[in-house]
PDB file of N, CA and C in Angstrom:
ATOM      1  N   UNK A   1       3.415-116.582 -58.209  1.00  0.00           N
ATOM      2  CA  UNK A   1       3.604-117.059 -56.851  1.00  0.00           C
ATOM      3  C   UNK A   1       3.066-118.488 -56.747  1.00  0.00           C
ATOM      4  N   UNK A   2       3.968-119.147 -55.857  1.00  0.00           N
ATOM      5  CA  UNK A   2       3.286-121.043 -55.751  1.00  0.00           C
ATOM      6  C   UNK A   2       2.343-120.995 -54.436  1.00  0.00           C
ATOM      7  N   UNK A   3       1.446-121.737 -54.413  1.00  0.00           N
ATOM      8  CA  UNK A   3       0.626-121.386 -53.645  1.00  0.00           C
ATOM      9  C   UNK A   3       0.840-121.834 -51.639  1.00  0.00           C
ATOM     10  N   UNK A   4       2.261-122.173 -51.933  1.00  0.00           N
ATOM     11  CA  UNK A   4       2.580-121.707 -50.239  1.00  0.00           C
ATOM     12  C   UNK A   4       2.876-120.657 -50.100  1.00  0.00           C
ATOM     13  N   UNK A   5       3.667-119.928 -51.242  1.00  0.00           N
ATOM     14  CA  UNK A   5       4.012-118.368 -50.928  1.00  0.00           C
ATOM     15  C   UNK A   5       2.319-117.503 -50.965  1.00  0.00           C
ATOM     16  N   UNK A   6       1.392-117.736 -51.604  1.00  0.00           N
ATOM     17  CA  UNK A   6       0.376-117.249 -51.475  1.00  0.00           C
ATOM     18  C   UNK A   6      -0.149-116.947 -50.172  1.00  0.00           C
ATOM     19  N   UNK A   7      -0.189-118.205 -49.713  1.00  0.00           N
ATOM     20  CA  UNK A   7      -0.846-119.133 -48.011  1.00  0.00           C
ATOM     21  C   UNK A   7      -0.261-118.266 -47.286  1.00  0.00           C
ATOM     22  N   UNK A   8       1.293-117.976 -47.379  1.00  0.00           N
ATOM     23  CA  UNK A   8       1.716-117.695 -46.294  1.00  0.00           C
ATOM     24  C   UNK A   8       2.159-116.018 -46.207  1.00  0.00           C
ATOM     25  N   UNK A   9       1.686-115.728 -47.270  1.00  0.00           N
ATOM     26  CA  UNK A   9       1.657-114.041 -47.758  1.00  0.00           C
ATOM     27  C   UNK A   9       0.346-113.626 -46.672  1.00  0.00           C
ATOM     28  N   UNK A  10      -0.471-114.212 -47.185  1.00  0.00           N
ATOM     29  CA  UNK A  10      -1.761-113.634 -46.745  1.00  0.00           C
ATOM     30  C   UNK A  10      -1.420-113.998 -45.427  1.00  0.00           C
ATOM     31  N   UNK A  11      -1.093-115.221 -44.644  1.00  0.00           N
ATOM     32  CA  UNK A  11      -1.518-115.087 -43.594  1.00  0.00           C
ATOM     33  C   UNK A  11      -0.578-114.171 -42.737  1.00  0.00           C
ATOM     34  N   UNK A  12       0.494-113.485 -43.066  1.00  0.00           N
ATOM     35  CA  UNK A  12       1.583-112.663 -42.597  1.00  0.00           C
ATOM     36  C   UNK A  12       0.915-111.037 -42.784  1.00  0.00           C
ATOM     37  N   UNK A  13      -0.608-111.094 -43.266  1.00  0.00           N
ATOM     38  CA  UNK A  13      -1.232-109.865 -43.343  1.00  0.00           C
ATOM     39  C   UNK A  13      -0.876-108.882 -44.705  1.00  0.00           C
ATOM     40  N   UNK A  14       0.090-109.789 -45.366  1.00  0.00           N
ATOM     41  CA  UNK A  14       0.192-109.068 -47.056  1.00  0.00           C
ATOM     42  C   UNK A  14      -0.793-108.946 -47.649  1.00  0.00           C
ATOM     43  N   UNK A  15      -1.201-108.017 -48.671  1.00  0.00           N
ATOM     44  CA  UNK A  15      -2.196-108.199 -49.668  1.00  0.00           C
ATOM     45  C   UNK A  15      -1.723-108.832 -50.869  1.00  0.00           C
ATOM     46  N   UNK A  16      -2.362-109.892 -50.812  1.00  0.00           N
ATOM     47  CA  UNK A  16      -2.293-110.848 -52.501  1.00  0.00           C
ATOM     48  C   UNK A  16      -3.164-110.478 -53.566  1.00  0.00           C
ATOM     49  N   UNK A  17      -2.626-110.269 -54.324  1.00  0.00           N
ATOM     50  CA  UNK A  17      -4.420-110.066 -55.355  1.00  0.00           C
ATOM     51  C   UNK A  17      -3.742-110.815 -56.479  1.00  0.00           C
ATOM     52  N   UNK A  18      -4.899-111.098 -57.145  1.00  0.00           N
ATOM     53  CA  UNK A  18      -4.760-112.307 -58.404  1.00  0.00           C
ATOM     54  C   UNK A  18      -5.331-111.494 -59.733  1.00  0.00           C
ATOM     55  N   UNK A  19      -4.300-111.187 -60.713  1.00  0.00           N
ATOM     56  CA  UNK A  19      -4.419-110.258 -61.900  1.00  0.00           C
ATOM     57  C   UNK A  19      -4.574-108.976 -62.376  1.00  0.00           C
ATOM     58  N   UNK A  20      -5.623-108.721 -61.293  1.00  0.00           N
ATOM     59  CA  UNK A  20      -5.250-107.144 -60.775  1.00  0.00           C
ATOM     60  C   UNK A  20      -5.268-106.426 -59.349  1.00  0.00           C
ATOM     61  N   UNK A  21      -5.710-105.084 -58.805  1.00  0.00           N
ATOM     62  CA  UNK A  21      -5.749-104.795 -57.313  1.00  0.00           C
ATOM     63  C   UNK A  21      -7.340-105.396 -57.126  1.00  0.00           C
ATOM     64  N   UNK A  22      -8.312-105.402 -58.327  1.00  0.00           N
ATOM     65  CA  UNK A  22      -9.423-105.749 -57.808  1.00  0.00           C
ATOM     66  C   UNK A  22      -9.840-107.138 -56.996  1.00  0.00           C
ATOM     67  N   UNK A  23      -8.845-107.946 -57.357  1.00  0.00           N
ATOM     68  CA  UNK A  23      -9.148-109.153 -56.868  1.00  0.00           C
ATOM     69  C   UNK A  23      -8.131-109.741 -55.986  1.00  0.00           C
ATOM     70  N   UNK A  24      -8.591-109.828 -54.608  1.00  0.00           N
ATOM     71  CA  UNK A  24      -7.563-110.263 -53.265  1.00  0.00           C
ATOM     72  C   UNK A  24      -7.952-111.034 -52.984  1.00  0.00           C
ATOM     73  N   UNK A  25      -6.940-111.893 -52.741  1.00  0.00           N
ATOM     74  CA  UNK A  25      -7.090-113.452 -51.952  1.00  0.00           C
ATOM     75  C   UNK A  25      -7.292-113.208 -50.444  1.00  0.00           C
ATOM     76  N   UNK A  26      -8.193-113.766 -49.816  1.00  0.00           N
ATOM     77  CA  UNK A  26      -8.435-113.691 -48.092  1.00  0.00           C
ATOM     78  C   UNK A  26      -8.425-114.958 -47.757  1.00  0.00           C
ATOM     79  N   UNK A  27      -8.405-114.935 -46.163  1.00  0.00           N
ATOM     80  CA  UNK A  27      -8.405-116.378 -45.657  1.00  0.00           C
ATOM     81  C   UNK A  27      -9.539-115.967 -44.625  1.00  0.00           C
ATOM     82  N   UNK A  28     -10.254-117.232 -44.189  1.00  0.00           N
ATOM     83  CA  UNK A  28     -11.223-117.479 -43.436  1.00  0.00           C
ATOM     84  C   UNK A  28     -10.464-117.104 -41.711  1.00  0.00           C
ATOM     85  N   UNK A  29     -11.109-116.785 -40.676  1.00  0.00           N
ATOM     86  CA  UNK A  29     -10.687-116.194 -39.379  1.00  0.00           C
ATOM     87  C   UNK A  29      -9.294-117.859 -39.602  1.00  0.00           C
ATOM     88  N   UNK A  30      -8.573-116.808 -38.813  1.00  0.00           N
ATOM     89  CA  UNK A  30      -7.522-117.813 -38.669  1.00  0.00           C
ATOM     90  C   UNK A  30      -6.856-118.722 -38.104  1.00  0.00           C
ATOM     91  N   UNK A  31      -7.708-119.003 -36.726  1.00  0.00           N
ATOM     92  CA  UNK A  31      -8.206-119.852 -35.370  1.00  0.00           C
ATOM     93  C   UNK A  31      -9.073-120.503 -36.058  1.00  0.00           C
ATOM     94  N   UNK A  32      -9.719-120.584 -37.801  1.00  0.00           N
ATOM     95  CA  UNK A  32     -10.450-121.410 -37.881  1.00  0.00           C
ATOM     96  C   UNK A  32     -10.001-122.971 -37.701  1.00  0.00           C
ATOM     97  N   UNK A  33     -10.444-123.986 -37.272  1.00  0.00           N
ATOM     98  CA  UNK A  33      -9.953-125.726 -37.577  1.00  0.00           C
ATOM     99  C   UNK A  33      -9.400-125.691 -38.692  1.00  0.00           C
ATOM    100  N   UNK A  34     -10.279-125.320 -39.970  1.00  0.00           N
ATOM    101  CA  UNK A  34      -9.510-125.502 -41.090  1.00  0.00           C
ATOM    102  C   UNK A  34      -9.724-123.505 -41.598  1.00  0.00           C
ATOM    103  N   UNK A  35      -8.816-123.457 -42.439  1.00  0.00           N
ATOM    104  CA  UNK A  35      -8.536-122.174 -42.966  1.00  0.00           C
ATOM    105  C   UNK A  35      -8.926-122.065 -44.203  1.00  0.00           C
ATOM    106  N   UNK A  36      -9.621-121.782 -45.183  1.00  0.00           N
ATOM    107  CA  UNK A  36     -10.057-121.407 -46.526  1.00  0.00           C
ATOM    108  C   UNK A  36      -9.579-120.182 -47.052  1.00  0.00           C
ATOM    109  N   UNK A  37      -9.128-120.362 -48.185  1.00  0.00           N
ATOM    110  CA  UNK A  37      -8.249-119.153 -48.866  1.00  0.00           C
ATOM    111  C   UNK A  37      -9.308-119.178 -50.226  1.00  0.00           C
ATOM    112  N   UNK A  38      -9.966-117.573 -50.185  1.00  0.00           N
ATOM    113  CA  UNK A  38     -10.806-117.213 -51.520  1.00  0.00           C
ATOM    114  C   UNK A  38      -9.932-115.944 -52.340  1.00  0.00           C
ATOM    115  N   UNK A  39     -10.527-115.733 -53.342  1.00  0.00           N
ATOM    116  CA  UNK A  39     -10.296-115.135 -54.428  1.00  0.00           C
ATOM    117  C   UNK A  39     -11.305-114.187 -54.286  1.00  0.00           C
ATOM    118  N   UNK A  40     -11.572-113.015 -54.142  1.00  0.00           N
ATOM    119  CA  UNK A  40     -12.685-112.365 -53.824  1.00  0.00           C
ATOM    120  C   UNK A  40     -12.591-110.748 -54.744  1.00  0.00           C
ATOM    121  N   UNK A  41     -13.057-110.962 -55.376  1.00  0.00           N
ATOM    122  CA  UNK A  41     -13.776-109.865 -56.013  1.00  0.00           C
ATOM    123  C   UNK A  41     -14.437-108.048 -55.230  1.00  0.00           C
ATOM    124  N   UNK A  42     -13.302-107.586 -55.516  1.00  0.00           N
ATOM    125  CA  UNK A  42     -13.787-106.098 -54.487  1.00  0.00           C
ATOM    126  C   UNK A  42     -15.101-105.310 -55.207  1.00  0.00           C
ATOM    127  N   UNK A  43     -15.205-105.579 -56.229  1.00  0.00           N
ATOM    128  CA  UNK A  43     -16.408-104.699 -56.999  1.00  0.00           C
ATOM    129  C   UNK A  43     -17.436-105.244 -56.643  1.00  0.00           C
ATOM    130  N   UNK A  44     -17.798-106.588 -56.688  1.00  0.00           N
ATOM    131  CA  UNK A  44     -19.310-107.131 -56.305  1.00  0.00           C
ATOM    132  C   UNK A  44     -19.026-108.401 -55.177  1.00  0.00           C
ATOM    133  N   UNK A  45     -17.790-108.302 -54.467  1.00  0.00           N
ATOM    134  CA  UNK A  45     -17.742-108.861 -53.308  1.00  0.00           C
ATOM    135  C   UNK A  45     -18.060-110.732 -53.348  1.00  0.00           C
ATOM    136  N   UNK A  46     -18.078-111.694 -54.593  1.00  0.00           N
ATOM    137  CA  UNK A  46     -18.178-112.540 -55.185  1.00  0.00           C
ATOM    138  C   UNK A  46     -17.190-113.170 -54.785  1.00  0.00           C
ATOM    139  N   UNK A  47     -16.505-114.898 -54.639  1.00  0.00           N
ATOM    140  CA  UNK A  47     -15.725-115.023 -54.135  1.00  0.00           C
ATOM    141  C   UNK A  47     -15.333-116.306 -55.091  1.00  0.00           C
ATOM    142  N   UNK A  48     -14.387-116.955 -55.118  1.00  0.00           N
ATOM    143  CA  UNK A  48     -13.945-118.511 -55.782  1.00  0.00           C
ATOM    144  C   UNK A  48     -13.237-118.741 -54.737  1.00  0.00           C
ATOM    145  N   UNK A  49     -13.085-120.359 -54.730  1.00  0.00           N
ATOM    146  CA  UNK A  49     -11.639-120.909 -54.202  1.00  0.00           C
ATOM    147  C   UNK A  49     -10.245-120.450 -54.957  1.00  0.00           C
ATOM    148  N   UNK A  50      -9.658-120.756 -53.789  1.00  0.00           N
ATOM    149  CA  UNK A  50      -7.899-119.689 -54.185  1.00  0.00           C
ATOM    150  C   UNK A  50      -7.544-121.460 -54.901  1.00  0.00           C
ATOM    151  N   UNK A  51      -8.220-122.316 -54.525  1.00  0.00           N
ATOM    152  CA  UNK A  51      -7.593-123.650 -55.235  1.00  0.00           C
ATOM    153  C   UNK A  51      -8.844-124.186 -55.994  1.00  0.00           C
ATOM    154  N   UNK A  52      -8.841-125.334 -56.631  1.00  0.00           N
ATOM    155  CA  UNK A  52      -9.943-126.768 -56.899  1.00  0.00           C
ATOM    156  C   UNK A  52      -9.789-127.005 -56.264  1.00  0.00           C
ATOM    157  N   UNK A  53     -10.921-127.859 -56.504  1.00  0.00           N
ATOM    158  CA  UNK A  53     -11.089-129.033 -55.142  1.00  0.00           C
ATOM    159  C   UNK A  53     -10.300-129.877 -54.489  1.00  0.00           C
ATOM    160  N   UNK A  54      -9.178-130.127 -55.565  1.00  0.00           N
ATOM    161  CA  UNK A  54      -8.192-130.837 -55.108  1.00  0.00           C
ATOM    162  C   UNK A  54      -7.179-130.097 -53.712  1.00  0.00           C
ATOM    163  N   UNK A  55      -7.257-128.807 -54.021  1.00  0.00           N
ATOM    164  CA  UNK A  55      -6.766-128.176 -52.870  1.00  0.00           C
ATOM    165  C   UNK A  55      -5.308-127.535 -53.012  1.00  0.00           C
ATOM    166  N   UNK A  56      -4.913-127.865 -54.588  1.00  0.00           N
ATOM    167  CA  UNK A  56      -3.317-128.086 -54.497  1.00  0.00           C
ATOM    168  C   UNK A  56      -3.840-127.027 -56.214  1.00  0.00           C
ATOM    169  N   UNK A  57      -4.679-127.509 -57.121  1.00  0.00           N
ATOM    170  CA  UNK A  57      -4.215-126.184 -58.555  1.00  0.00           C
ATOM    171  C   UNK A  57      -5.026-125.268 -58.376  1.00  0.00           C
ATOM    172  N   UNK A  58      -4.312-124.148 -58.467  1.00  0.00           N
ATOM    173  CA  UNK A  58      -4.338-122.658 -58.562  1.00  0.00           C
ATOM    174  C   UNK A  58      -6.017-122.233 -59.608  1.00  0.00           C
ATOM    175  N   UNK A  59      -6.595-121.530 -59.054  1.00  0.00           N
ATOM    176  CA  UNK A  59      -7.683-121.162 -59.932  1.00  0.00           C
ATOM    177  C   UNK A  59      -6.796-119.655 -60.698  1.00  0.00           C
ATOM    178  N   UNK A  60      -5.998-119.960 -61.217  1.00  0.00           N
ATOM    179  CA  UNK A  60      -5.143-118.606 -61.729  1.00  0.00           C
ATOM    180  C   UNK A  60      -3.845-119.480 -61.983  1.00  0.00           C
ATOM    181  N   UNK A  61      -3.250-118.529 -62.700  1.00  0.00           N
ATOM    182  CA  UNK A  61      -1.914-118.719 -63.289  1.00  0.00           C
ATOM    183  C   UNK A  61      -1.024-118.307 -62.213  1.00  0.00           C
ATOM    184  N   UNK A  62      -0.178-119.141 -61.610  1.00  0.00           N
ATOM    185  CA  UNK A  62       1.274-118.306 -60.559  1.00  0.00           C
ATOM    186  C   UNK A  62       1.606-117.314 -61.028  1.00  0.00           C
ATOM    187  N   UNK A  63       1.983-117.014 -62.104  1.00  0.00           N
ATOM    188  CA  UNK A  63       2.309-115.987 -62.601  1.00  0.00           C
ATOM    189  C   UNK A  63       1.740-114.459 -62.268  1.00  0.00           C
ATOM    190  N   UNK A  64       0.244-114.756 -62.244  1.00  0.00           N
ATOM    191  CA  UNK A  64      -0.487-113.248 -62.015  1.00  0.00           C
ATOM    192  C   UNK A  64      -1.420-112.901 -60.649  1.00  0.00           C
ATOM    193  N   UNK A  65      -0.325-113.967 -59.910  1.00  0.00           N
ATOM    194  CA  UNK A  65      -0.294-113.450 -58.609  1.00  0.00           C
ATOM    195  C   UNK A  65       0.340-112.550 -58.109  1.00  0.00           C
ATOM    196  N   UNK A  66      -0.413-112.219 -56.934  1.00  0.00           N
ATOM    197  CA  UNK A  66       1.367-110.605 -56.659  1.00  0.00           C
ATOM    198  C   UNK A  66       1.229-110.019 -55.579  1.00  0.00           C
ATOM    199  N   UNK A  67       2.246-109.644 -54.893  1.00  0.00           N
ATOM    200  CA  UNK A  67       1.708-108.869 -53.790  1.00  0.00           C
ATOM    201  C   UNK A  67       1.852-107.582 -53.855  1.00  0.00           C
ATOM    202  N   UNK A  68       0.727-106.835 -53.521  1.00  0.00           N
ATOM    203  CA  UNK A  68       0.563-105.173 -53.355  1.00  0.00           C
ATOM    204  C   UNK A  68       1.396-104.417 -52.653  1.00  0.00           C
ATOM    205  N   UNK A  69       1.792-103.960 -52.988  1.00  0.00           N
ATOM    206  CA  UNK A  69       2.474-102.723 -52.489  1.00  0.00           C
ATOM    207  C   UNK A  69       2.131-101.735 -51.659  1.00  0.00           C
TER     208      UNK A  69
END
């Protein structure tokens, strides 16, 4: 997945997860000013950016993105 289809998965209330079900991408409340999209870890609740810093490359491969079923 490219990371507008990500952006706009999640914010349509899909579940994204990145490689497996354990790890779902969330976004920060969504009335926030700005919106932050993490990578979050369901086992120990740990989180990354869904991007670098730059804001634009993927901390993951498009590829092993996906949406849940």
């Amino acid at each position: 997945m490219k990371l507008s289809e990500i952006k706009n998965a999640v914010d349509q209330g899909l579940t994204v997860c990145w490689s497996n079900s354990s790890y779902k991408v969330v976004s920060s409340h969504p009335r926030s000013y700005q919106t932050e999209y993490l990578i979050k870890c369901l086992t120990n609740n740990s989180c990354i950016g869904l991007t670098w810093r730059d804001g634009i490359t993927l901390n993951g491969k498009e590829k092993d993105f996906f949406i849940l079923d």
